[in-house]
Protein backbone atom coordinates (compact mmCIF):
# COMPACT_ATOMS: atom_id res chain seq x y z
CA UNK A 1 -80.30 -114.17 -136.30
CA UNK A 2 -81.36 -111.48 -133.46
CA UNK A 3 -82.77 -108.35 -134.56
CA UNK A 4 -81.99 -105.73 -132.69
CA UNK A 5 -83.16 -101.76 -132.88
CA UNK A 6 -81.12 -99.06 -131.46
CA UNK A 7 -82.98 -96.53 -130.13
CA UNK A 8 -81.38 -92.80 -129.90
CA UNK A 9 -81.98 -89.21 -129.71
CA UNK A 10 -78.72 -87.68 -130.24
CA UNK A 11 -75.27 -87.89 -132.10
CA UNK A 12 -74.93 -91.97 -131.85
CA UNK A 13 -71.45 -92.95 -130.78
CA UNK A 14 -73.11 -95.85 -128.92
CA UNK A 15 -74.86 -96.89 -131.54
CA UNK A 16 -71.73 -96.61 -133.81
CA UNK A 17 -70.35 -99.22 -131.64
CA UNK A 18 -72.97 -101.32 -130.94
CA UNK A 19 -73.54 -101.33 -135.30
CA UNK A 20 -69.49 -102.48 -135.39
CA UNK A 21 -69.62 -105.01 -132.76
CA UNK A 22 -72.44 -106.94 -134.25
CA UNK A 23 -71.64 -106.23 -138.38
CA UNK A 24 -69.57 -109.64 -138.69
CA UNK A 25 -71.17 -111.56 -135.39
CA UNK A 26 -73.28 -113.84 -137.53
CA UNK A 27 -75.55 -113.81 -134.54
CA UNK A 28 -77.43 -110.90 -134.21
CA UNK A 29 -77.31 -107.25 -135.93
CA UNK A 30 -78.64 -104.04 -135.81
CA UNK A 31 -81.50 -103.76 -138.57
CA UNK A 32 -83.20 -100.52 -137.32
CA UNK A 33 -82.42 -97.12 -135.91
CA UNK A 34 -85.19 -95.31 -134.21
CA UNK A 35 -85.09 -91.65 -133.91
CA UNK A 36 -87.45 -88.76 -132.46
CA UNK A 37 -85.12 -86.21 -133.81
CA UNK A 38 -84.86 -86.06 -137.35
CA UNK A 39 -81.41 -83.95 -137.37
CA UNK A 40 -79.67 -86.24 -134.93
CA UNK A 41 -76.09 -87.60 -135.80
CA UNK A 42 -77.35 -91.32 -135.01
CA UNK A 43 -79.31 -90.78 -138.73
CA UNK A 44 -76.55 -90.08 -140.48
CA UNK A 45 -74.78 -92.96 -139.05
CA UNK A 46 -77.73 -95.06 -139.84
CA UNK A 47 -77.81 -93.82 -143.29
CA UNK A 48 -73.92 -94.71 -143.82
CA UNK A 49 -74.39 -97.92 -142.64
CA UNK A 50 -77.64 -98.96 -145.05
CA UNK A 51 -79.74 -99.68 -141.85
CA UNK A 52 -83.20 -98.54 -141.78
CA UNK A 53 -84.63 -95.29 -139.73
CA UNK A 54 -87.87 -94.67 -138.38
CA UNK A 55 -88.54 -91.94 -137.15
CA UNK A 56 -91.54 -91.45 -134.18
CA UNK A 57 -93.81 -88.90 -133.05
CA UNK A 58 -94.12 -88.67 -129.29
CA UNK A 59 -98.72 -88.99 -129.45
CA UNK A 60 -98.33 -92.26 -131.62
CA UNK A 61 -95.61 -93.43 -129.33
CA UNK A 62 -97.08 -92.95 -126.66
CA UNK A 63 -100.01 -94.91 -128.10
CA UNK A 64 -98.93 -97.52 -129.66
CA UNK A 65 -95.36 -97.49 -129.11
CA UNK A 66 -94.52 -98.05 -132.64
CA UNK A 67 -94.57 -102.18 -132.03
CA UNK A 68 -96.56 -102.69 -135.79
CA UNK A 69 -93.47 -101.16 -137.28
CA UNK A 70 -90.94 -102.85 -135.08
CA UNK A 71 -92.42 -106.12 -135.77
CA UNK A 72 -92.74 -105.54 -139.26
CA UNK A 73 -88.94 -105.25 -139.03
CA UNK A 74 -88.94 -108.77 -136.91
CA UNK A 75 -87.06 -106.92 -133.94
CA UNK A 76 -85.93 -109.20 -131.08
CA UNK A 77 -84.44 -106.28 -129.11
CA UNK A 78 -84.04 -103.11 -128.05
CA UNK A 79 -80.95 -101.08 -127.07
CA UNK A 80 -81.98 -97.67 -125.70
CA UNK A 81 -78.99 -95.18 -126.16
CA UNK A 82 -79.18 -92.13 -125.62
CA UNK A 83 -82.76 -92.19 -125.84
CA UNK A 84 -85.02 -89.67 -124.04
CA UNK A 85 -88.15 -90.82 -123.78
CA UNK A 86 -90.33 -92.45 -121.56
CA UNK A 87 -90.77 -96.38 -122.78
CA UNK A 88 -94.68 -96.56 -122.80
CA UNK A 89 -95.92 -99.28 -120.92
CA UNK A 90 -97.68 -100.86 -124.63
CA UNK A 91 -93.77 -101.54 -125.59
CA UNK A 92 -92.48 -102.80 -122.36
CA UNK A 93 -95.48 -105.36 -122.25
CA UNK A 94 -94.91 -106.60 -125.85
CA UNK A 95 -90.58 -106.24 -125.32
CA UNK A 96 -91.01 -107.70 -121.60
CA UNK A 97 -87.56 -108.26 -120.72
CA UNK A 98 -86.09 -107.14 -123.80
CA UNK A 99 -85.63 -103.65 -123.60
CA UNK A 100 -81.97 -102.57 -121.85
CA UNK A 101 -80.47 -98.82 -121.31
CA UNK A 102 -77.22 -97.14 -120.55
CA UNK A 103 -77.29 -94.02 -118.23
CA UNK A 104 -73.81 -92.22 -117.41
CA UNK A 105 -74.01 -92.79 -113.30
CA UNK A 106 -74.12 -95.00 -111.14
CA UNK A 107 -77.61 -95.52 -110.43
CA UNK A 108 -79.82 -95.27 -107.89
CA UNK A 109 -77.82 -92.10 -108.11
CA UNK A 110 -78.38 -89.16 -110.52
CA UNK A 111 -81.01 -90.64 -112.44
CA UNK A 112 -84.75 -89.37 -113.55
CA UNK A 113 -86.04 -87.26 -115.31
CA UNK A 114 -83.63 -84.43 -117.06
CA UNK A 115 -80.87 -86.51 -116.07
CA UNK A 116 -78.81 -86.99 -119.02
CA UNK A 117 -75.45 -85.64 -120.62
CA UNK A 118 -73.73 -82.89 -118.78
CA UNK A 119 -76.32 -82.60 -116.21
CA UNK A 120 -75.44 -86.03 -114.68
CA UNK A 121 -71.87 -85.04 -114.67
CA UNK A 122 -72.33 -81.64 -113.28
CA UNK A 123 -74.30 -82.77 -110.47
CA UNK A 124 -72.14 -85.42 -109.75
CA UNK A 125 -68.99 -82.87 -109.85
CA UNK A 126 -70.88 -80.36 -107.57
CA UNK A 127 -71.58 -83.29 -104.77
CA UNK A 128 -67.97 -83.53 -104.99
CA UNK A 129 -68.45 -87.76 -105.66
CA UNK A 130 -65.24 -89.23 -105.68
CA UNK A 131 -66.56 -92.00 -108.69
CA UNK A 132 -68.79 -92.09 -111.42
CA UNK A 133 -69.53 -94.75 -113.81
CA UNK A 134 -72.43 -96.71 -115.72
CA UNK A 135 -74.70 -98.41 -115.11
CA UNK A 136 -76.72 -100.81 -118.09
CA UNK A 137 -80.20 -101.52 -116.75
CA UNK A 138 -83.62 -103.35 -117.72
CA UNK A 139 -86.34 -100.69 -118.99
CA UNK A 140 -89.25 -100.50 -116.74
CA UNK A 141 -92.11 -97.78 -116.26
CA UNK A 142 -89.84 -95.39 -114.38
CA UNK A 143 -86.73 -93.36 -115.69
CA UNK A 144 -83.69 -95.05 -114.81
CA UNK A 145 -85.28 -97.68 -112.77
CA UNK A 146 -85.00 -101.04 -113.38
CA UNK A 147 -83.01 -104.55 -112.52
CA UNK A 148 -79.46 -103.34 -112.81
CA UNK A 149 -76.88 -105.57 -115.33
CA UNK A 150 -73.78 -104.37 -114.79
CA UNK A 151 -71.93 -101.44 -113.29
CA UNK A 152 -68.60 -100.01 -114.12
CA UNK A 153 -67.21 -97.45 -111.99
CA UNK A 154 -64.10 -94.89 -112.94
CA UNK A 155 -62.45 -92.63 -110.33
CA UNK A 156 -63.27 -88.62 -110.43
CA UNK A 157 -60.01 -86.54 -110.05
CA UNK A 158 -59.97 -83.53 -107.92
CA UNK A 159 -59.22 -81.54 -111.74
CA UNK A 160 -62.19 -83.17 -113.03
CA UNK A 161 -64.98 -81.17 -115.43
CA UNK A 162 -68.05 -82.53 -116.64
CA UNK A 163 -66.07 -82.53 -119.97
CA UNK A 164 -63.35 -84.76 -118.93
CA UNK A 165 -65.67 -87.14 -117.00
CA UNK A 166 -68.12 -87.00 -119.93
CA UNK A 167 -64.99 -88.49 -121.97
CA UNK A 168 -64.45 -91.21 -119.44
CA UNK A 169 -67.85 -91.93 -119.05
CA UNK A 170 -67.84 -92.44 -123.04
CA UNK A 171 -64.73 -94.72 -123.19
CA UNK A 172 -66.52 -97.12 -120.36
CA UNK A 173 -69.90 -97.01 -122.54
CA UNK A 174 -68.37 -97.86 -125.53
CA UNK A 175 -65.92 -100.52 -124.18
CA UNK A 176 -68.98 -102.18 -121.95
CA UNK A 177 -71.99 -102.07 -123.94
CA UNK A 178 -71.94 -104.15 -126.90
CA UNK A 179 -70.67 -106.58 -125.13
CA UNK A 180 -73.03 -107.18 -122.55
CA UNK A 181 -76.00 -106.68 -125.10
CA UNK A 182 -74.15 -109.59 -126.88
CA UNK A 183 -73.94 -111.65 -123.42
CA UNK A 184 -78.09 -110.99 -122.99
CA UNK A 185 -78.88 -111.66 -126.65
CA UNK A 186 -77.13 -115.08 -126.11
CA UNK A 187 -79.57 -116.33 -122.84
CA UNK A 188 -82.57 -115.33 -125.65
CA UNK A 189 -84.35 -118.10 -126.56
């Protein structure tokens, strides 16, 4: 059985979905959330669902990237979503390979630093793109940076607000995700 650990800063739809995709799999599941914001919805969600939380301090992860504790828990993966830290480069060595991300654009494009939530969609909007989409991506040393997975892109409307593209943007994370985190966990040896 995979282990896998979500990682995420914020309210946790993804993780919501990634949690349901894998509860009856019989392959792999989620058996820890990891948090650098104690008040984030993705705790709650964590707590409703009986799966661990651990929640990190940005010194120590910087550090030692918390792998003691994540192999305590046996973790075979990690799903970054809506996570907004930096990966130090202690975690990427020991998760070579192993680490994947979901960013709201269609990268090269609006990624970085800062770039996350509305942001990405506002500055998409305002350079008057005619698509967005996401992209699902190795982790590497940079933000946003490495070997690309997949890509989905969705059509911008000329009534578009970062609102309504946030919500498509959702729908193709959601739909797209789990899936492909599934497809990867299944080439692990």
């Amino acid at each position: 059985m995979k282990k896998i650990a979500i990682f995420a800063s914020g309210a946790g739809s993804n993780a919501q979905k990634i949690i349901d995709h894998f509860r009856t799999s019989g392959f792999a599941s989620v058996q820890l959330i990891v948090t650098n914001k104690a008040g984030a919805g993705v705790v709650q969600i964590a707590m409703s669902e009986s799966i661990p939380v651990l929640q990190i301090e940005r010194n120590r992860f910087i550090d030692t990237g918390y792998v003691a504790e994540l192999k305590k828990f046996e973790i075979d993966f990690i799903v970054l979503a809506g996570f907004l830290w930096m990966i130090p480069r202690v975690l990427l060595q020991e998760y070579a390979h192993k680490i994947i991300n979901i960013h709201p654009a269609l990268l090269p494009l609006y990624g970085g630093k800062g770039m996350y939530g509305e942001a990405v969609h506002t500055a998409i909007l305002n350079a008057k793109e005619k698509e967005s989409g996401i992209t699902i991506h190795y982790v590497d040393e940079k933000y946003d940076h490495g070997e690309i997975i997949l890509q989905v892109k969705c059509s911008i409307s000329d009534q578009e607000t970062p609102g309504t593209l946030a919500q498509k943007i959702h729908a193709l994370e959601h739909e797209h995700y789990p899936p492909v985190i599934e497809q990867i966990l299944k080439t692990l040896s």
